[in-house]
PDB file of N, CA and C in Angstrom:
ATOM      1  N   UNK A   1      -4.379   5.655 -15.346  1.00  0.00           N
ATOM      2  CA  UNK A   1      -3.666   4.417 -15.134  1.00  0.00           C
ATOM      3  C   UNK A   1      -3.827   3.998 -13.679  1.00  0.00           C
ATOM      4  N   UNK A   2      -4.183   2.643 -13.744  1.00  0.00           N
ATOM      5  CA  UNK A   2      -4.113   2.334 -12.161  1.00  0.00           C
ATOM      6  C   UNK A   2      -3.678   0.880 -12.219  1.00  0.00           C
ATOM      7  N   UNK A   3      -2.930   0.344 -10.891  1.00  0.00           N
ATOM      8  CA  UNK A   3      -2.380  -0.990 -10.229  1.00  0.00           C
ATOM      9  C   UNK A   3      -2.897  -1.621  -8.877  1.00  0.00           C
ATOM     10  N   UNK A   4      -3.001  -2.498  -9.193  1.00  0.00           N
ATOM     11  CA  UNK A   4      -3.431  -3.556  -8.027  1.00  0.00           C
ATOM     12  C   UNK A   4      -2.418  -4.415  -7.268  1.00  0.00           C
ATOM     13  N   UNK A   5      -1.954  -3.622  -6.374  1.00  0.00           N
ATOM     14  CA  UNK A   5      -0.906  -4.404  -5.616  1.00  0.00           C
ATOM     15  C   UNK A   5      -1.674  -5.147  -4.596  1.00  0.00           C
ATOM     16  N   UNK A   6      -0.176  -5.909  -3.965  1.00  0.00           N
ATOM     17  CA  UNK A   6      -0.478  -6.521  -2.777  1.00  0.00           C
ATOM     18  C   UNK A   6       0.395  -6.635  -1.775  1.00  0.00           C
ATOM     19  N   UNK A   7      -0.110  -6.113  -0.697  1.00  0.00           N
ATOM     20  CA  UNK A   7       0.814  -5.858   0.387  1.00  0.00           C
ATOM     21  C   UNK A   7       0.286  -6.551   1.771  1.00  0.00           C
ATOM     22  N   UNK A   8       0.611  -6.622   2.775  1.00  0.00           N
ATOM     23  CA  UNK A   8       0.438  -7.208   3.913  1.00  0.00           C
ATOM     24  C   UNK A   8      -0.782  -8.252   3.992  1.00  0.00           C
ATOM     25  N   UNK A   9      -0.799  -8.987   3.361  1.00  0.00           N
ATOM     26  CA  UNK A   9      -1.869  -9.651   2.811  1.00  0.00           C
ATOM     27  C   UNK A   9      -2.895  -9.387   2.076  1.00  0.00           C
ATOM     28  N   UNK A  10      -3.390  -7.695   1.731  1.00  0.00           N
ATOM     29  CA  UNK A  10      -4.512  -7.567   1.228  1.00  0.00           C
ATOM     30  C   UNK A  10      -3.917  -6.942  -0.248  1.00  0.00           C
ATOM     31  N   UNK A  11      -4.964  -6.778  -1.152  1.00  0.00           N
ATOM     32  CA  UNK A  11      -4.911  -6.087  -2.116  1.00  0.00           C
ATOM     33  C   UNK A  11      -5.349  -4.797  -2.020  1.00  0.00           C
ATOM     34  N   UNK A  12      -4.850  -3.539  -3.024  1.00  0.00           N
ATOM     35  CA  UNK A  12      -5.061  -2.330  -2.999  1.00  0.00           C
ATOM     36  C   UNK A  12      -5.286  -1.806  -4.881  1.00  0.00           C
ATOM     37  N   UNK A  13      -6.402  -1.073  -4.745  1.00  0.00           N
ATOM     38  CA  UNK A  13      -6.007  -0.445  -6.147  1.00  0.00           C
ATOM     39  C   UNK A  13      -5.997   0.876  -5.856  1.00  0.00           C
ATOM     40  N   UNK A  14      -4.797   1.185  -6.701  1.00  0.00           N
ATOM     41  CA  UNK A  14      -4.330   2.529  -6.271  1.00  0.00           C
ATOM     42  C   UNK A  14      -3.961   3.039  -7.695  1.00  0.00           C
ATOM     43  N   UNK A  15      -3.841   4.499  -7.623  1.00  0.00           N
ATOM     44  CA  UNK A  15      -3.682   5.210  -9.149  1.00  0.00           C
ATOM     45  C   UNK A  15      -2.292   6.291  -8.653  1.00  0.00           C
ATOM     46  N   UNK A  16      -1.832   6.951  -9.501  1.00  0.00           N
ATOM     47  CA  UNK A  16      -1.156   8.024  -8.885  1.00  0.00           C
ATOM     48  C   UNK A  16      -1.741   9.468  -7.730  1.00  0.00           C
ATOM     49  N   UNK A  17      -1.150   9.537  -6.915  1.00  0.00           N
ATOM     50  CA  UNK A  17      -1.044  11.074  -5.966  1.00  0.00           C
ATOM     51  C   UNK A  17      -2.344  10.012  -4.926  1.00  0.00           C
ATOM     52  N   UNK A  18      -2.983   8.873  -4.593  1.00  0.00           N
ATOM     53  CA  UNK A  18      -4.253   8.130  -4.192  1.00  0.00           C
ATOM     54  C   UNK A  18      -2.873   8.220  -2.514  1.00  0.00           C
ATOM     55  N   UNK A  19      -3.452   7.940  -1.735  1.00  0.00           N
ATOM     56  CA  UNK A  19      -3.452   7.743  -0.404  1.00  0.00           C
ATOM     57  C   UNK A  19      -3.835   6.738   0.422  1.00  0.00           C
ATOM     58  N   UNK A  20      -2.972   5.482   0.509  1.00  0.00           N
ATOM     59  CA  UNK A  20      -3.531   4.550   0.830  1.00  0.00           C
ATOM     60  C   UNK A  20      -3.460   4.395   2.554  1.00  0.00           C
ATOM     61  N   UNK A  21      -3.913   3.298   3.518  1.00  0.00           N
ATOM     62  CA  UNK A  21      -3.249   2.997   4.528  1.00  0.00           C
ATOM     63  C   UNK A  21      -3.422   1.530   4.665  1.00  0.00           C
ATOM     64  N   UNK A  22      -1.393   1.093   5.093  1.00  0.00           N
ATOM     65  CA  UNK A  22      -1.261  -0.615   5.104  1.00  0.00           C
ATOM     66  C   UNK A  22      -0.927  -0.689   6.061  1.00  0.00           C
ATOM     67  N   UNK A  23      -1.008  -2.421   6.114  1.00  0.00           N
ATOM     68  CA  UNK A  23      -0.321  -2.908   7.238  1.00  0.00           C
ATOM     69  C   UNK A  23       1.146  -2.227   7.700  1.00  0.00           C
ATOM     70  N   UNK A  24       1.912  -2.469   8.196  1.00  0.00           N
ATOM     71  CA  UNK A  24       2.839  -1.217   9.182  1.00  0.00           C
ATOM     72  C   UNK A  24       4.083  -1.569   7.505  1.00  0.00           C
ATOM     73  N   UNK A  25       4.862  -0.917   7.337  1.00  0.00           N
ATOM     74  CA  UNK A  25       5.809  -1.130   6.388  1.00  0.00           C
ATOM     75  C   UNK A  25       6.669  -0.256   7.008  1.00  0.00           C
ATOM     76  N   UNK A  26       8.183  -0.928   6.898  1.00  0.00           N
ATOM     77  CA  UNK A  26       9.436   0.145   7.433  1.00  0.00           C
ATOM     78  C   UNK A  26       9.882   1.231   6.658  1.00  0.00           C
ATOM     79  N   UNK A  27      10.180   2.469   7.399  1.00  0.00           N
ATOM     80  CA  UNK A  27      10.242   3.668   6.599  1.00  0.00           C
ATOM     81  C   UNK A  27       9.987   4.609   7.941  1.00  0.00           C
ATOM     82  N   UNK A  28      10.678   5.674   7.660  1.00  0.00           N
ATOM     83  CA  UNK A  28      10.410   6.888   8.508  1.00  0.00           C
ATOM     84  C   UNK A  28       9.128   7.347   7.550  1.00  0.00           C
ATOM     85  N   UNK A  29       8.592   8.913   7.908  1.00  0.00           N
ATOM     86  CA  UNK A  29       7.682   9.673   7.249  1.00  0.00           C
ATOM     87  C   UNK A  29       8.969  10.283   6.245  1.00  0.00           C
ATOM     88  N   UNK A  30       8.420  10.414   4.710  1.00  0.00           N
ATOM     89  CA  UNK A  30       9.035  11.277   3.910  1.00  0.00           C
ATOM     90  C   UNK A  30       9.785  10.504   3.149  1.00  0.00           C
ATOM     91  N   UNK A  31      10.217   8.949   3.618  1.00  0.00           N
ATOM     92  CA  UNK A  31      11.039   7.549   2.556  1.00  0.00           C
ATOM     93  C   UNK A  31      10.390   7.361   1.506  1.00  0.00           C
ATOM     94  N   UNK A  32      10.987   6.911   0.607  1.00  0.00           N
ATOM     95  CA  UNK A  32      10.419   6.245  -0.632  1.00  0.00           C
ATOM     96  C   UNK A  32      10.754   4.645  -0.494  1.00  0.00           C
ATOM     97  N   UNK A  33       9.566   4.217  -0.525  1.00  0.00           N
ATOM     98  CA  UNK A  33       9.570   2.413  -0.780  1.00  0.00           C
ATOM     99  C   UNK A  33       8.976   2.515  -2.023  1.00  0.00           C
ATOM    100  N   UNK A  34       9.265   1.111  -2.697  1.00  0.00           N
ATOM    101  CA  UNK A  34       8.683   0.406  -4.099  1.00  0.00           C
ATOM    102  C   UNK A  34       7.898  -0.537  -3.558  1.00  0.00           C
ATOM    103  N   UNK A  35       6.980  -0.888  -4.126  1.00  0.00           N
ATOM    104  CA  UNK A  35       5.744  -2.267  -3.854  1.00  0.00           C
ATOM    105  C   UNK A  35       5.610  -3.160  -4.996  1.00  0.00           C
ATOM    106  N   UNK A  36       6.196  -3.918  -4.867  1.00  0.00           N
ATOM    107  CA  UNK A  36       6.995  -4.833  -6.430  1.00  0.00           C
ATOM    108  C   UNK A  36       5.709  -6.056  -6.179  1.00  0.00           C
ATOM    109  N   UNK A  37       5.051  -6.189  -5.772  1.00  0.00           N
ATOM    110  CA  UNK A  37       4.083  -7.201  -5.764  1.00  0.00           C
ATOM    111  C   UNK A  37       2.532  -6.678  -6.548  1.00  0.00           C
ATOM    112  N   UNK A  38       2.946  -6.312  -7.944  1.00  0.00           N
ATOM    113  CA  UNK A  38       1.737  -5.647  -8.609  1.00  0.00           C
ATOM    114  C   UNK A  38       1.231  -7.167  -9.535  1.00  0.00           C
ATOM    115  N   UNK A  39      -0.421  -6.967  -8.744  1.00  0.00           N
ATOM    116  CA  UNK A  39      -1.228  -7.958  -9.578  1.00  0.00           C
ATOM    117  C   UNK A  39      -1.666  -7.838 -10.765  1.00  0.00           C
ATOM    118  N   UNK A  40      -1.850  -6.190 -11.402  1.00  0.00           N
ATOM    119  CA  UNK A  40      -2.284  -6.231 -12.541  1.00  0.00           C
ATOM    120  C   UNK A  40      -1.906  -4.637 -12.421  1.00  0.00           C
ATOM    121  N   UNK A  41      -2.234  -4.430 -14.307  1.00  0.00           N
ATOM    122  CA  UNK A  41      -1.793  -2.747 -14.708  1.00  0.00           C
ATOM    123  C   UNK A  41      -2.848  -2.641 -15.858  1.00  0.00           C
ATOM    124  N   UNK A  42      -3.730  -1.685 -15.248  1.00  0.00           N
ATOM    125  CA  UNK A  42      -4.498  -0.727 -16.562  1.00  0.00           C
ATOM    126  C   UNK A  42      -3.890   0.457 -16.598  1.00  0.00           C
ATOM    127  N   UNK A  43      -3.510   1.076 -18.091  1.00  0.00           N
ATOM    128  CA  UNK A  43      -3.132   1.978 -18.657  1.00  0.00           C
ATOM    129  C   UNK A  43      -4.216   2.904 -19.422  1.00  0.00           C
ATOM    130  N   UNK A  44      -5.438   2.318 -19.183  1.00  0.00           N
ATOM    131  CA  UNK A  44      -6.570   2.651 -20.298  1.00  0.00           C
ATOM    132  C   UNK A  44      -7.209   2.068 -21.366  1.00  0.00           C
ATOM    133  N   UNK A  45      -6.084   1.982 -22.163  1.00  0.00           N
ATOM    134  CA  UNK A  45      -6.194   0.478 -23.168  1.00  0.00           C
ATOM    135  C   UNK A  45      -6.334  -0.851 -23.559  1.00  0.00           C
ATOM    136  N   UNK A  46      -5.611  -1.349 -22.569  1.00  0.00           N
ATOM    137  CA  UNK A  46      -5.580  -2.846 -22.570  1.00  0.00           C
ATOM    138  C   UNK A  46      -4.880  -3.044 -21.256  1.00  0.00           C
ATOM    139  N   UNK A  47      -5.493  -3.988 -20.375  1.00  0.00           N
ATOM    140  CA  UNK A  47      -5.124  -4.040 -19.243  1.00  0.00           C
ATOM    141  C   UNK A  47      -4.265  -5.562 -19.271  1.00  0.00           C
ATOM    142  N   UNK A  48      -3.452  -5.608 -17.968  1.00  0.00           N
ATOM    143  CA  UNK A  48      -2.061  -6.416 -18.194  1.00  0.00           C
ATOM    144  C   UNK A  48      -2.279  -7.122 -16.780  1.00  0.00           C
ATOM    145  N   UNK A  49      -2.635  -8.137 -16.770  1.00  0.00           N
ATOM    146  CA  UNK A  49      -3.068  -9.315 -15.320  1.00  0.00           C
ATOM    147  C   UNK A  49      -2.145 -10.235 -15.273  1.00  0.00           C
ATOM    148  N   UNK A  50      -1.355 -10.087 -14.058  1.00  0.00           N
ATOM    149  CA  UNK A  50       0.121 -11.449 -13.796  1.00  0.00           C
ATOM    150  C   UNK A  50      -0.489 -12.442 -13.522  1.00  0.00           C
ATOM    151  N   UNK A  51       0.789 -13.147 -13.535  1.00  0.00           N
ATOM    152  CA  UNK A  51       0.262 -14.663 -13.269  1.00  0.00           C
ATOM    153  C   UNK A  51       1.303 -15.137 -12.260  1.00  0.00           C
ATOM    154  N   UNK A  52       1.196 -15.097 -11.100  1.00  0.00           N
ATOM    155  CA  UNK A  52       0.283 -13.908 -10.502  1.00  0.00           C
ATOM    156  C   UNK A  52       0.757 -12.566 -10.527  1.00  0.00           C
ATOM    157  N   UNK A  53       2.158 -12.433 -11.278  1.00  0.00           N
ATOM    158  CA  UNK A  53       2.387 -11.342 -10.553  1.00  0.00           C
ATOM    159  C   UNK A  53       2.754 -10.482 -12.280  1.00  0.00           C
ATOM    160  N   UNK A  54       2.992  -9.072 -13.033  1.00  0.00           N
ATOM    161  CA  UNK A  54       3.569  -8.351 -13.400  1.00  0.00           C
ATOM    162  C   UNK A  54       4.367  -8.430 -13.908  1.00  0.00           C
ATOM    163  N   UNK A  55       5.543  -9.147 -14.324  1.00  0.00           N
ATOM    164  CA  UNK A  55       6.998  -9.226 -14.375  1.00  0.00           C
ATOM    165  C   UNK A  55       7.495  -7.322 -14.770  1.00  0.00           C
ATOM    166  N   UNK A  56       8.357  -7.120 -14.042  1.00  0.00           N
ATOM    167  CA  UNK A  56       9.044  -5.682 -14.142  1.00  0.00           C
ATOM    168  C   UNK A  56       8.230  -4.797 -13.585  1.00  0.00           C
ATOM    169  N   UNK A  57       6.880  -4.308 -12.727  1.00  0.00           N
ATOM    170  CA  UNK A  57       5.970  -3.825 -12.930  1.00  0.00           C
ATOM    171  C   UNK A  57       6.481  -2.955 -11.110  1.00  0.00           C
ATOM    172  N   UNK A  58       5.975  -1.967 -11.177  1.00  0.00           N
ATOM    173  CA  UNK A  58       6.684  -1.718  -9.556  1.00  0.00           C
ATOM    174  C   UNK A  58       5.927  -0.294  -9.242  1.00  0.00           C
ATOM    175  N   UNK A  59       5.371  -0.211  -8.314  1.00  0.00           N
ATOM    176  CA  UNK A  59       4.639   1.359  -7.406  1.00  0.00           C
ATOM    177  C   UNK A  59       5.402   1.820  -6.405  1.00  0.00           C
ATOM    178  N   UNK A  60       5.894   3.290  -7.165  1.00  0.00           N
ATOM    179  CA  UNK A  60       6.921   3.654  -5.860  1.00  0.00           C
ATOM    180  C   UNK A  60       5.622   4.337  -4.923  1.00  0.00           C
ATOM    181  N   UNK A  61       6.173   5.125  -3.923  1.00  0.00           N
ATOM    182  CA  UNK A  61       5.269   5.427  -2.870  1.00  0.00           C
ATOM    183  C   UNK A  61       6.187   6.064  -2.116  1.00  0.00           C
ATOM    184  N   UNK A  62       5.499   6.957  -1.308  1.00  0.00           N
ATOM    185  CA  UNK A  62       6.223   7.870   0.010  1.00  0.00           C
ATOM    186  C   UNK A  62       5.468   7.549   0.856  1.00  0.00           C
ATOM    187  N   UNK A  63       6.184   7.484   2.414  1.00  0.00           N
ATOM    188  CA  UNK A  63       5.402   7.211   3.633  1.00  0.00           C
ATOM    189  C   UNK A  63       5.160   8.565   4.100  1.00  0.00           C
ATOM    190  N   UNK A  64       4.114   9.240   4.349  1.00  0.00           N
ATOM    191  CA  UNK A  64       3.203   9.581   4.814  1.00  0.00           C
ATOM    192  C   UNK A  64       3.318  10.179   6.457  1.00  0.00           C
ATOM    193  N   UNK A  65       3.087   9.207   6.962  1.00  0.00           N
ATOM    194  CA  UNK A  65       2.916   8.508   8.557  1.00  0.00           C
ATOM    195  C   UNK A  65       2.887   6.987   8.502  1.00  0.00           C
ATOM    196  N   UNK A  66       3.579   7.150  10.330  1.00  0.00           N
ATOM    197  CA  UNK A  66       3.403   5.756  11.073  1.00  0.00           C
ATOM    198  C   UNK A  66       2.193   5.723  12.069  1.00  0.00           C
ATOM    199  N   UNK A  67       1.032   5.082  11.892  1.00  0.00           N
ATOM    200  CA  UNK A  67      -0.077   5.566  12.767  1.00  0.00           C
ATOM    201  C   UNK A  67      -0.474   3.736  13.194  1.00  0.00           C
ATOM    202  N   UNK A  68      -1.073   4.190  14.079  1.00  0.00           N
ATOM    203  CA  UNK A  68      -2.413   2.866  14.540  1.00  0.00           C
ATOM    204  C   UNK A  68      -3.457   3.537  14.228  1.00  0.00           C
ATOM    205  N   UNK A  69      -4.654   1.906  13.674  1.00  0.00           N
ATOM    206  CA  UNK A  69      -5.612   1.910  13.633  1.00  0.00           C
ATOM    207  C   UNK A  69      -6.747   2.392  14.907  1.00  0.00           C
ATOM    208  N   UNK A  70      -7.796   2.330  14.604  1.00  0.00           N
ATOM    209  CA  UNK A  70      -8.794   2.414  15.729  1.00  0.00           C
ATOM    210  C   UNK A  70      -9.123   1.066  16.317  1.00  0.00           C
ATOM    211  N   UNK A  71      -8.920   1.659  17.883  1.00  0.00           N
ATOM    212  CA  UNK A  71      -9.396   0.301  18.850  1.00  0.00           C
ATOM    213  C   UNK A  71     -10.383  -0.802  18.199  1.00  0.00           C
ATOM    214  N   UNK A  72      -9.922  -1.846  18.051  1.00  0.00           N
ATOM    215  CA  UNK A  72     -11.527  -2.575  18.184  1.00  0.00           C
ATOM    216  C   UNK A  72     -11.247  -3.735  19.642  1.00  0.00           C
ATOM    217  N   UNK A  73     -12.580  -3.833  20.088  1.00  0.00           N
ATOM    218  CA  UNK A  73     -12.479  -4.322  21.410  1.00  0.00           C
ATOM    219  C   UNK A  73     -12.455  -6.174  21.106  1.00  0.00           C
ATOM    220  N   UNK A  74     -12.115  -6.635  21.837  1.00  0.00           N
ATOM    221  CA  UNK A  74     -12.251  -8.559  21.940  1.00  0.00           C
ATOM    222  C   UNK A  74     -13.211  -8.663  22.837  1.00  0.00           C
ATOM    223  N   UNK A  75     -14.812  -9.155  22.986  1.00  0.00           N
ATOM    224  CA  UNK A  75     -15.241  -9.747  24.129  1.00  0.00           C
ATOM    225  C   UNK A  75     -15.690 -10.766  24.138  1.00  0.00           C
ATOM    226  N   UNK A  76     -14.883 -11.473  25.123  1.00  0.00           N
ATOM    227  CA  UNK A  76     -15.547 -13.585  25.020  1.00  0.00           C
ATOM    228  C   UNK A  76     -16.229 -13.324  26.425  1.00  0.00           C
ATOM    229  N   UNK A  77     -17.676 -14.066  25.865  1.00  0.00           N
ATOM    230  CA  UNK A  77     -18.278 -14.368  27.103  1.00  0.00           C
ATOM    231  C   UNK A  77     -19.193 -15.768  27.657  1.00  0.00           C
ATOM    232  N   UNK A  78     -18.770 -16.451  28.400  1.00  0.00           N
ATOM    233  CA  UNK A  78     -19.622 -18.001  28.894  1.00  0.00           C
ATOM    234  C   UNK A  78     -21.250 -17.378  29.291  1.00  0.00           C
ATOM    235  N   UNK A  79     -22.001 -17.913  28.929  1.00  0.00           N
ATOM    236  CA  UNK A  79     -23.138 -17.473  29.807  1.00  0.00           C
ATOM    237  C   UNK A  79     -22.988 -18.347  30.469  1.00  0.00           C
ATOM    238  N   UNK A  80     -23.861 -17.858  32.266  1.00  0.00           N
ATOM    239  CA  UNK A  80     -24.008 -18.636  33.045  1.00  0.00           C
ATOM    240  C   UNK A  80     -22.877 -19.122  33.733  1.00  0.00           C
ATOM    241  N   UNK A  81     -21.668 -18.895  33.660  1.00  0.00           N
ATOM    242  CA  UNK A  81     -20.459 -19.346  34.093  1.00  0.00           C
ATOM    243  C   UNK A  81     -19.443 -18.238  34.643  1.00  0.00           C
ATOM    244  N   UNK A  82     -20.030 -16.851  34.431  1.00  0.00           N
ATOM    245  CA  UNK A  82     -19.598 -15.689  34.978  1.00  0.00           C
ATOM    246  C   UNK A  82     -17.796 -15.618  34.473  1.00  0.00           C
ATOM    247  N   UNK A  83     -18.044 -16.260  33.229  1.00  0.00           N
ATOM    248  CA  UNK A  83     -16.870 -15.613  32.846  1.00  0.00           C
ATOM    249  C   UNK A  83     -16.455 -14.405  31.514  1.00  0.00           C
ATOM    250  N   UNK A  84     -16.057 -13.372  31.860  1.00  0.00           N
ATOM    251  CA  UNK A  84     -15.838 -11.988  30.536  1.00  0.00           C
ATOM    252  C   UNK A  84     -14.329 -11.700  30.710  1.00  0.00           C
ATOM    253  N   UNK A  85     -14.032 -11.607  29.735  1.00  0.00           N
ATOM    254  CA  UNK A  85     -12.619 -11.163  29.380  1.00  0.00           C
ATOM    255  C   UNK A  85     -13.155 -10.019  28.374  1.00  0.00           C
ATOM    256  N   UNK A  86     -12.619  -8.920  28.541  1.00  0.00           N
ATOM    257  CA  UNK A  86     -12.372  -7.639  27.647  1.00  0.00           C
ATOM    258  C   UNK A  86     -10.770  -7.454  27.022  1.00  0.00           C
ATOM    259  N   UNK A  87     -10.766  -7.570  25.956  1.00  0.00           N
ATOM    260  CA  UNK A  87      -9.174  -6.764  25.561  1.00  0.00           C
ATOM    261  C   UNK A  87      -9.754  -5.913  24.271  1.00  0.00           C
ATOM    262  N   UNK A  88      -8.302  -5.091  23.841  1.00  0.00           N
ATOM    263  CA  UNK A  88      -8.371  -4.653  23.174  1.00  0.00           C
ATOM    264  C   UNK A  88      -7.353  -4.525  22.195  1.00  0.00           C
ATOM    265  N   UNK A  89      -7.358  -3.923  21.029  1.00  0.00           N
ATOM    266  CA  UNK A  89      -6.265  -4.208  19.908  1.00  0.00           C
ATOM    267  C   UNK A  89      -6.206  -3.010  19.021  1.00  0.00           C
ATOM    268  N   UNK A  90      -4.875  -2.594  18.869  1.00  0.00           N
ATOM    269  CA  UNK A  90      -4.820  -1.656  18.096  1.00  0.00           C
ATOM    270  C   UNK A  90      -3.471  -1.790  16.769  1.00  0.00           C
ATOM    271  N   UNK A  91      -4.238  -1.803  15.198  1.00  0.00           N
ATOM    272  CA  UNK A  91      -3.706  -2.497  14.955  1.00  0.00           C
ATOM    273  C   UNK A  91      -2.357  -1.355  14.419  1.00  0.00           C
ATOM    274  N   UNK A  92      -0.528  -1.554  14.305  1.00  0.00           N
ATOM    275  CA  UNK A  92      -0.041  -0.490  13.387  1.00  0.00           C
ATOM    276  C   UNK A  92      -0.088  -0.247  11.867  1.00  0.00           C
ATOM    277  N   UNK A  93      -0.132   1.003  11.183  1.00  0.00           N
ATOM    278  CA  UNK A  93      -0.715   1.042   9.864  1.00  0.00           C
ATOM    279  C   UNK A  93       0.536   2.182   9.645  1.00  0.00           C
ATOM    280  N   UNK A  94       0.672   2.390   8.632  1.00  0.00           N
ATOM    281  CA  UNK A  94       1.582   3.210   7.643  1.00  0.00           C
ATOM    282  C   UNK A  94       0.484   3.556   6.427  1.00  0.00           C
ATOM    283  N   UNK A  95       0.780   4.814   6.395  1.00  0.00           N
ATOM    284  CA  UNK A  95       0.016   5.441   5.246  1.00  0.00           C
ATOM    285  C   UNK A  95       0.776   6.116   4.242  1.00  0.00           C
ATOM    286  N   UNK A  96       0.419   5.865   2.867  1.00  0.00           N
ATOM    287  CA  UNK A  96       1.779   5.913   1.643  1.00  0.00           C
ATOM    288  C   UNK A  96       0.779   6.742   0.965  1.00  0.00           C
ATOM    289  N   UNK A  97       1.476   7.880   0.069  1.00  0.00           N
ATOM    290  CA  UNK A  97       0.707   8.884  -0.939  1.00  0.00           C
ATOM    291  C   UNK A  97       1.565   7.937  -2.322  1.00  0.00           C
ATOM    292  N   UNK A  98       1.143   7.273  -2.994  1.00  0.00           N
ATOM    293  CA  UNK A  98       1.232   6.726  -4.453  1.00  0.00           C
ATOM    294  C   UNK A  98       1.829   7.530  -5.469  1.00  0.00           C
ATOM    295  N   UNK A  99       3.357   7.647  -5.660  1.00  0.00           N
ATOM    296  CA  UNK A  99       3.905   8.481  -6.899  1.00  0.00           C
ATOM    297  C   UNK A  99       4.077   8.192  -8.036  1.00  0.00           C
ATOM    298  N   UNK A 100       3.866   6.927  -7.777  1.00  0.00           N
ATOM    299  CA  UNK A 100       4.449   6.812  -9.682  1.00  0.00           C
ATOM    300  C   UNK A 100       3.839   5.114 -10.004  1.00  0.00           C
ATOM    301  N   UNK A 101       3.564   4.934 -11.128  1.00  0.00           N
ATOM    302  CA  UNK A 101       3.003   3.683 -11.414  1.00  0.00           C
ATOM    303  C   UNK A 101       4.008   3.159 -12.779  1.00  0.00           C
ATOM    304  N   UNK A 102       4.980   2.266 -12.536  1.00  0.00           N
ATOM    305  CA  UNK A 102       5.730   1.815 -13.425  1.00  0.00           C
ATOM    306  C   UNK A 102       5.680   0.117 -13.998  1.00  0.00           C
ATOM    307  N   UNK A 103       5.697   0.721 -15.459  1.00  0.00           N
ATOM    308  CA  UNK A 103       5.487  -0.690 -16.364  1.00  0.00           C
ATOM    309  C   UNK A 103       6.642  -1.339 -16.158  1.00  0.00           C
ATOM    310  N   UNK A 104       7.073  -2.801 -16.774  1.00  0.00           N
ATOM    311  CA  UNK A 104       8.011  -3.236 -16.994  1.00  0.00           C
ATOM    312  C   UNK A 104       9.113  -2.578 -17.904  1.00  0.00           C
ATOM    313  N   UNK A 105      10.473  -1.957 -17.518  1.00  0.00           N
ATOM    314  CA  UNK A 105      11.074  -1.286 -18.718  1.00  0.00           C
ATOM    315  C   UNK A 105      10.897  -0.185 -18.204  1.00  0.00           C
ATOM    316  N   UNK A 106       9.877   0.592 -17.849  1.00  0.00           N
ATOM    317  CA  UNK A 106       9.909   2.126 -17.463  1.00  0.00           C
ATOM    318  C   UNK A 106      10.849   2.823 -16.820  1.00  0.00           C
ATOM    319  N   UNK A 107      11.158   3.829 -16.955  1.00  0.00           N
ATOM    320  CA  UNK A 107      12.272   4.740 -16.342  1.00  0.00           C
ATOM    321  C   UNK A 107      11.216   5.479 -15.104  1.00  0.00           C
ATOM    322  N   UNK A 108      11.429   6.113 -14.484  1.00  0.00           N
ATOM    323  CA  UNK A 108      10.647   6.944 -13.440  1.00  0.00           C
ATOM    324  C   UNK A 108      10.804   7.825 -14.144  1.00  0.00           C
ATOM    325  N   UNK A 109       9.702   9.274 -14.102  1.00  0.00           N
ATOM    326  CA  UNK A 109       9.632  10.106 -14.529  1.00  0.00           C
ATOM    327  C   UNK A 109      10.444  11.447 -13.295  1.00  0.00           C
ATOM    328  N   UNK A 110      11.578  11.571 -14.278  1.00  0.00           N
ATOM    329  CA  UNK A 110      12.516  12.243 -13.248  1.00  0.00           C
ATOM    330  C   UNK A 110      12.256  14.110 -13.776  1.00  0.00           C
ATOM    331  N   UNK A 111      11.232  14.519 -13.801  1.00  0.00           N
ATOM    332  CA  UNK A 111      10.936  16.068 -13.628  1.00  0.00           C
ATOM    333  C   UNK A 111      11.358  17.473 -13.394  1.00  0.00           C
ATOM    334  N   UNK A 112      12.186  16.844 -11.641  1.00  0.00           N
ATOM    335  CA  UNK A 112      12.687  17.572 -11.235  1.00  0.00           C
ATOM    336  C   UNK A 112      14.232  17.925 -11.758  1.00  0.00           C
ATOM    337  N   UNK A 113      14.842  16.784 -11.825  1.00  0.00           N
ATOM    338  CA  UNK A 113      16.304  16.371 -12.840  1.00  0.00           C
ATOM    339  C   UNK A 113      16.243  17.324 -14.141  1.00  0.00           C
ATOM    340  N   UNK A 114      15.141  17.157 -15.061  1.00  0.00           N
ATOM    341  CA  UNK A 114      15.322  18.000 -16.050  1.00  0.00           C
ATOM    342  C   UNK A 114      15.511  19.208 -15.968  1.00  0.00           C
ATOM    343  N   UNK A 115      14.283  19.486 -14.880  1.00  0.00           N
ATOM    344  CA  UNK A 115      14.213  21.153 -15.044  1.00  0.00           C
ATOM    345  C   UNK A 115      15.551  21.704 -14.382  1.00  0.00           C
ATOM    346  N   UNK A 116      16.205  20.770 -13.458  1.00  0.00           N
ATOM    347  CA  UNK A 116      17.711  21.467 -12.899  1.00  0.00           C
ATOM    348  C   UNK A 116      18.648  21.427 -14.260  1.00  0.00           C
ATOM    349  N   UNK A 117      18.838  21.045 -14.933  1.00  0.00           N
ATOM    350  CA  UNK A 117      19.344  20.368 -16.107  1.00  0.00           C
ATOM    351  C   UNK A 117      19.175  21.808 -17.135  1.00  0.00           C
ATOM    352  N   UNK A 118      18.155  22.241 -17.084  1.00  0.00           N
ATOM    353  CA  UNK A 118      17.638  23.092 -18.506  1.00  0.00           C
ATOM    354  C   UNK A 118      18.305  24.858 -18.397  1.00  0.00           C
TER     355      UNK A 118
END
C-alpha cells in the first residue's frame, strides 16, 4: 500500500516504515504528526485519486530529526561591471519515518494495546 501526500509544497510517495525528508514541520524528534493532505491511495487493487484531495484519508508519521539541507551557493555576476555577490542558503528539513497509512474510516492499528490487553 502506498500514498501520495502533499506537504510543503511538494508531493511525496511514501509506503509504510519509508523515510522521508520535508520542508521543516513542527515537532520535537520522537512526535507523532498526521499529514491529512493525501492525493491518492493504492492498496494494490484499485487505486483511490482525490479530487484533489482523499476525503478521510490521513499518514501518521514520527519525526525523526530537525536537520538542514546542504549549502547551495547564490552567485550573481555583471560582466564587465565588477560586480559578484556570493551568498549562501541552507534550507531547514525535518525527516519523518512513515507509520501507518490510513483509509477513510480506518482505525490505526493499535498492536501494542492488544498485546498489553492479552
Amino acid at each position: 500500500m502506498f500514498a501520495v501526500v502533499r506537504t510543503g509544497g511538494k508531493q511525496y510517495r511514501v509506503s509504510k516504515d519509508d523515510v522521508i525528508k520535508v520542508e521543516r514541520l513542527a515537532g520535537e524528534p520522537g512526535a507523532a504528526i498526521e499529514l491529512d493532505q493525501v492525493l491518492m491511495l493504492d492498496d494494490g487493487k484499485s487505486p483511490t485519486i482525490g479530487t484533489p484531495l482523499v476525503d478521510g484519508a490521513r499518514v501518521s508519521a514520527t519525526v525523526l530529526d530537525q536537520t538542514r539541507a546542504d549549502k547551495i551557493i547564490v552567485f550573481k555576476k555583471k560582466r564587465r561591471k565588477n560586480y559578484r555577490r556570493k551568498h549562501g542558503h541552507r534550507q531547514h528539513q525535518t525527516v519523518l519515518r512513515i507509520t501507518d497509512i490510513l483509509a477513510a474510516g480506518a482505525a490505526p492499528d493499535d498492536a501494542k494495546g492488544e498485546e498489553e490487553n492479552s
